[in-house]
N, C-alpha and C. Protein backbone atom coordinates (compact mmCIF):
# COMPACT_ATOMS: atom_id res chain seq x y z
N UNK A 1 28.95 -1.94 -50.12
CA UNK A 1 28.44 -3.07 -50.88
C UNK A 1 27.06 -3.46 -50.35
N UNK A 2 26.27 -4.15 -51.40
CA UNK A 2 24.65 -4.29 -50.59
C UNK A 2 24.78 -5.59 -50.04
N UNK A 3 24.13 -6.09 -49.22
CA UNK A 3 24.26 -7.36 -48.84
C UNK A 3 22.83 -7.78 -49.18
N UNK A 4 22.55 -8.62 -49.71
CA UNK A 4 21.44 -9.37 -50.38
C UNK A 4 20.76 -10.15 -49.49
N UNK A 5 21.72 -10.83 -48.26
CA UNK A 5 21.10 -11.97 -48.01
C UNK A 5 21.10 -11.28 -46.61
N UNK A 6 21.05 -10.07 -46.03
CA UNK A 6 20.64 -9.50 -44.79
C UNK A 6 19.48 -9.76 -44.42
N UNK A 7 17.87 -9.43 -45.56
CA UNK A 7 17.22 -9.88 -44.69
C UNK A 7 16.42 -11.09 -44.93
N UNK A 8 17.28 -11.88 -45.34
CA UNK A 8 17.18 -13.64 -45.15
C UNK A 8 17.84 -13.84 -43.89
N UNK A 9 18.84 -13.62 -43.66
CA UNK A 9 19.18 -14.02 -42.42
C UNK A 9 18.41 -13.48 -41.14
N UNK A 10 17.65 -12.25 -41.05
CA UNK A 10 17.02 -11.50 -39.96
C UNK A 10 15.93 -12.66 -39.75
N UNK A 11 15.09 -12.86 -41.24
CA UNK A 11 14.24 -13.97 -41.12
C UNK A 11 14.39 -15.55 -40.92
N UNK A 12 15.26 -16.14 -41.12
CA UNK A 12 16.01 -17.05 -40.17
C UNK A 12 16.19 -16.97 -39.23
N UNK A 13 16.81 -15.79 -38.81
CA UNK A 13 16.56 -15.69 -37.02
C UNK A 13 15.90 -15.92 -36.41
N UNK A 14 14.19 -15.05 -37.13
CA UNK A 14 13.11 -15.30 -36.38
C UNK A 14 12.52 -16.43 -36.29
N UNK A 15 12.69 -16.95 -37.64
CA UNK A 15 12.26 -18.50 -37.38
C UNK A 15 12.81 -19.30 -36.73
N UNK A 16 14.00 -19.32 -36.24
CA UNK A 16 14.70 -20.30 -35.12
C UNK A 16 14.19 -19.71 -34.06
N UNK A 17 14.19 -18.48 -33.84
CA UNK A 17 13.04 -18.02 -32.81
C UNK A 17 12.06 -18.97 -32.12
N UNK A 18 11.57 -18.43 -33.47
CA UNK A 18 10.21 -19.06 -33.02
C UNK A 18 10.38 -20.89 -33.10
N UNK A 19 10.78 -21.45 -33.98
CA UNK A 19 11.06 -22.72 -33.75
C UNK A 19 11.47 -23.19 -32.16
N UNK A 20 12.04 -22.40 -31.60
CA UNK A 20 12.88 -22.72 -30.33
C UNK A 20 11.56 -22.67 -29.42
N UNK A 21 10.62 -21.73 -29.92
CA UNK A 21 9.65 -21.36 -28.56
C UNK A 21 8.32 -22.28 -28.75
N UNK A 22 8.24 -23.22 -29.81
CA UNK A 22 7.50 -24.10 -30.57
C UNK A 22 8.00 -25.46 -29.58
N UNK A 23 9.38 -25.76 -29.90
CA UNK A 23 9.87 -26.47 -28.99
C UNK A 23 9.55 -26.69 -28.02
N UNK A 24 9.80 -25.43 -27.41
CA UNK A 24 9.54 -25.58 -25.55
C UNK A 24 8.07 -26.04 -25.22
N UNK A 25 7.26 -25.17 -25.83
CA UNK A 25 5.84 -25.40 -25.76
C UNK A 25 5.64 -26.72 -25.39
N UNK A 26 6.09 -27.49 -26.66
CA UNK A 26 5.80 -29.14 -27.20
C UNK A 26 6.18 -29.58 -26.52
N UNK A 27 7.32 -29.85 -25.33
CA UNK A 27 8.12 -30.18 -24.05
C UNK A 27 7.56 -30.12 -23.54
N UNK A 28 7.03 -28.74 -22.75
CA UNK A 28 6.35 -28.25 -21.70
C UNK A 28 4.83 -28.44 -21.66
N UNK A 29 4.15 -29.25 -22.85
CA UNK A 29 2.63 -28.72 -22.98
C UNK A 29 1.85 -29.24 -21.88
N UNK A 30 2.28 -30.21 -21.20
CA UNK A 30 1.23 -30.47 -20.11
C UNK A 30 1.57 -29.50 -18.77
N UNK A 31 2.79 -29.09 -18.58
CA UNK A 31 2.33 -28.02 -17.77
C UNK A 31 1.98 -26.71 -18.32
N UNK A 32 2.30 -26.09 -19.83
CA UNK A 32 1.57 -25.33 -20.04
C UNK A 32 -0.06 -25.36 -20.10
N UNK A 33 -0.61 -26.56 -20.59
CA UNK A 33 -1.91 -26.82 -19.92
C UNK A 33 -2.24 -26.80 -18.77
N UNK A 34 -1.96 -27.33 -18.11
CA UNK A 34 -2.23 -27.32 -16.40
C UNK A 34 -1.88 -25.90 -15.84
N UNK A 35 -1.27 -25.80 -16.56
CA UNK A 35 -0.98 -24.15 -15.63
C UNK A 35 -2.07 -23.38 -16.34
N UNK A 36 -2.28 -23.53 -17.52
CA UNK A 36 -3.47 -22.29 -18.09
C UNK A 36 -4.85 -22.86 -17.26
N UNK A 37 -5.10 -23.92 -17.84
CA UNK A 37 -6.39 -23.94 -16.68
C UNK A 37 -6.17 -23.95 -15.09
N UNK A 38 -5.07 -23.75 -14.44
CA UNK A 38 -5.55 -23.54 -13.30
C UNK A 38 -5.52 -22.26 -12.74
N UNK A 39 -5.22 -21.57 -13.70
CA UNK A 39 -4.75 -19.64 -13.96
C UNK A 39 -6.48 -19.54 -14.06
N UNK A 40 -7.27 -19.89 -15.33
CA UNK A 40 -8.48 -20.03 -15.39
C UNK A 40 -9.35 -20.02 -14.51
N UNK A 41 -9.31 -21.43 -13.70
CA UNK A 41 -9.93 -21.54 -12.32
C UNK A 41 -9.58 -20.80 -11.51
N UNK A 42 -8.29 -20.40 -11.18
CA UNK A 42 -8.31 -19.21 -10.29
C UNK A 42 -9.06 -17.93 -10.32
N UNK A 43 -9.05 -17.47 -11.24
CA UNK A 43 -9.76 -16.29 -11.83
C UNK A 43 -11.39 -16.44 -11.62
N UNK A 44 -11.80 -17.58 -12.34
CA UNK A 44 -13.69 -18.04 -12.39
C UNK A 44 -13.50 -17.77 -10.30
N UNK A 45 -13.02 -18.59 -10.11
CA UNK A 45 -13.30 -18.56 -8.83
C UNK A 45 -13.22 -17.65 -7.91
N UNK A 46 -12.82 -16.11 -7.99
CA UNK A 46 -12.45 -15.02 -7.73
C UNK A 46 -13.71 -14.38 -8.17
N UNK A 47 -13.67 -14.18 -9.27
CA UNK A 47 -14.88 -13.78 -9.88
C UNK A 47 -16.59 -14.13 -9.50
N UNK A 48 -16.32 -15.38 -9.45
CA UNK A 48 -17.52 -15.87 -8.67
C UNK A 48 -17.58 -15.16 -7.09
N UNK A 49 -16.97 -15.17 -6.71
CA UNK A 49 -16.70 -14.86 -4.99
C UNK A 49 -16.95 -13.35 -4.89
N UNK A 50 -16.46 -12.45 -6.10
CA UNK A 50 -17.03 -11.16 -5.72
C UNK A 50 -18.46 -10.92 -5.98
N UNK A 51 -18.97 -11.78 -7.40
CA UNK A 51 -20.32 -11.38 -7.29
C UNK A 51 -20.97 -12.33 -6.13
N UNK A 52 -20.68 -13.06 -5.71
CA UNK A 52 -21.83 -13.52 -4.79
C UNK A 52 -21.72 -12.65 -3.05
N UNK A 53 -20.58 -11.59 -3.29
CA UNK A 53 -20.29 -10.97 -2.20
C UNK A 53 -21.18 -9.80 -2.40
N UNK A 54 -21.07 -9.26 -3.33
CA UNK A 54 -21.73 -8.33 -3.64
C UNK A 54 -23.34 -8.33 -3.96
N UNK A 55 -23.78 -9.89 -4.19
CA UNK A 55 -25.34 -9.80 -4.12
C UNK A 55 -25.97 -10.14 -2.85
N UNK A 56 -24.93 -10.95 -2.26
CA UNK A 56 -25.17 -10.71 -0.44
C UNK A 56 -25.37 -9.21 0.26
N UNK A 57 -24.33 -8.40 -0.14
CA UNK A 57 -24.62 -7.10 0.54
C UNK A 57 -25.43 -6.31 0.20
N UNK A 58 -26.10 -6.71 -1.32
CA UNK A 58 -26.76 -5.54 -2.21
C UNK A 58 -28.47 -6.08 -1.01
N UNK A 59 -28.48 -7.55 -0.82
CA UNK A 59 -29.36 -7.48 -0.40
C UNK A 59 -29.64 -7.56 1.37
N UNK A 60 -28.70 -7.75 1.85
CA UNK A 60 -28.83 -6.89 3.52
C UNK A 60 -29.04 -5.34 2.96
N UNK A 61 -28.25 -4.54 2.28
CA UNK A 61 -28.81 -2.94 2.58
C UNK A 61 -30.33 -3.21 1.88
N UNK A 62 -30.97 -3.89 0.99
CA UNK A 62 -32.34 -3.65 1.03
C UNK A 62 -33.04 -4.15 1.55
N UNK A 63 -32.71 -5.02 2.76
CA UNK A 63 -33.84 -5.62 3.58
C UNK A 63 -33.72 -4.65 4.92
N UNK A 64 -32.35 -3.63 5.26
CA UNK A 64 -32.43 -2.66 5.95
C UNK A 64 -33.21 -1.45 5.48
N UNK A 65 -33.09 -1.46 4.17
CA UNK A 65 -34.27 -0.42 3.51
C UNK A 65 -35.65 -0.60 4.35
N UNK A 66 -35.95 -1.68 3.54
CA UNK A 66 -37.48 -2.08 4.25
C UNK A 66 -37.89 -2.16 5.50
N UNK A 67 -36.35 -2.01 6.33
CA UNK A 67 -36.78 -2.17 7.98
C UNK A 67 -37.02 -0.26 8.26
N UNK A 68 -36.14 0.34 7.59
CA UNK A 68 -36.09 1.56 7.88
C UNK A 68 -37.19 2.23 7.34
N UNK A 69 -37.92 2.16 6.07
CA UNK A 69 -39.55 2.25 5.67
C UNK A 69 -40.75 1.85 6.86
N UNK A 70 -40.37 0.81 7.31
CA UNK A 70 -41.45 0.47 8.00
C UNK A 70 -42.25 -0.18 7.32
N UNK A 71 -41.18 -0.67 6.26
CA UNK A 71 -42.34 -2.24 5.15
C UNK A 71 -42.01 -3.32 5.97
N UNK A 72 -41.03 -3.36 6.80
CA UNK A 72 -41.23 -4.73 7.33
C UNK A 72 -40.20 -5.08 8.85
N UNK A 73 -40.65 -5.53 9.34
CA UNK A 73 -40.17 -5.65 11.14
C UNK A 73 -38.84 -5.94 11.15
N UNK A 74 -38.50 -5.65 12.05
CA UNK A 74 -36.56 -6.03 12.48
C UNK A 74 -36.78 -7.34 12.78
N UNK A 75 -37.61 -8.00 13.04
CA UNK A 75 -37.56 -9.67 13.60
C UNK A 75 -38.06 -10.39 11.86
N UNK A 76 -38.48 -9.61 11.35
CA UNK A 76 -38.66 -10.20 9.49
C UNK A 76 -37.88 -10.30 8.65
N UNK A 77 -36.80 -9.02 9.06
CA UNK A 77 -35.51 -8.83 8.46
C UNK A 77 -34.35 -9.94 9.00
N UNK A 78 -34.20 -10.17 10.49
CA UNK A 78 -33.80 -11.14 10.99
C UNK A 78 -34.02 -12.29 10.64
N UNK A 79 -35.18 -13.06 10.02
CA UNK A 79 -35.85 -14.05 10.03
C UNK A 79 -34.87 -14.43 8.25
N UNK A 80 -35.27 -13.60 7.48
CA UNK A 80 -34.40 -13.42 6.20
C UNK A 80 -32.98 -13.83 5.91
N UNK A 81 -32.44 -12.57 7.01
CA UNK A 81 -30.82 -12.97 6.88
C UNK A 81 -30.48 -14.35 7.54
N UNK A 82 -31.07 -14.62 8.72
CA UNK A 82 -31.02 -15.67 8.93
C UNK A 82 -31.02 -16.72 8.03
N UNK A 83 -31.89 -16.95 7.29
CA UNK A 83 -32.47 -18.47 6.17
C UNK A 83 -31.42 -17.87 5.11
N UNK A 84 -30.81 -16.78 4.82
CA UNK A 84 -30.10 -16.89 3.95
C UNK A 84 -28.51 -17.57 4.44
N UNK A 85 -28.01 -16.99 5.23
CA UNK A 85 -27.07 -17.84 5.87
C UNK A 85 -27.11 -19.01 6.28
N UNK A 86 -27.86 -19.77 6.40
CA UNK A 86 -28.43 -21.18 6.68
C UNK A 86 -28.23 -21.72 5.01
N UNK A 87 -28.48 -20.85 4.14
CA UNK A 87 -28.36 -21.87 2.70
C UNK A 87 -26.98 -21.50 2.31
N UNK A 88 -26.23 -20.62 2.74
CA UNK A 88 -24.72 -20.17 2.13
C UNK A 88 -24.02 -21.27 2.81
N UNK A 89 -24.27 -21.68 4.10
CA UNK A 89 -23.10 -22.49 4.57
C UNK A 89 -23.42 -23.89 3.91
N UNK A 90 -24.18 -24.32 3.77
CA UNK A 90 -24.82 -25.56 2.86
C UNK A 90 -23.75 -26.47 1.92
């Protein structure tokens, strides 16, 4: 026999489904907010931390460049990293 109302009921399902997960949301929304932005901030702040790690080192190996050229003195190169670490801890 065919059953007619099979996939009415599949789709009822889903909509209580989803109704149910609509629900929770609406319950939960301030910690689903709070939790998404602080998932967010975690991330920016990670992100931030590698590039500023990585433009720190990009520029010690080129101020060792320039010491190893002979463009510029080991006490110039010193003088550099120095004032840059003086503004990172800031």
């Amino acid at each position: 026999m065919l059953d007619l109302f099979s996939p009415m009921s599949t789709l009822l399902a889903q909509t209580s489904e989803s109704h149910a997960f609509i629900e929770f949301i609406s319950r939960n929304a301030l910690f689903v907010i709070g939790g998404t932005i602080a998932i967010i901030a975690i991330i920016s702040n990670a992100i931030t931390s590698v590039v500023k790690t990585i433009a720190i080192e990009r520029t010690r190996r080129d101020i060792a460049a320039y010491i190893a050229e002979k463009s510029m003195t080991p006490e110039q190169g010193e003088r550099l990293m120095i004032a840059g670490r003086a503004k990172d801890e800031e």
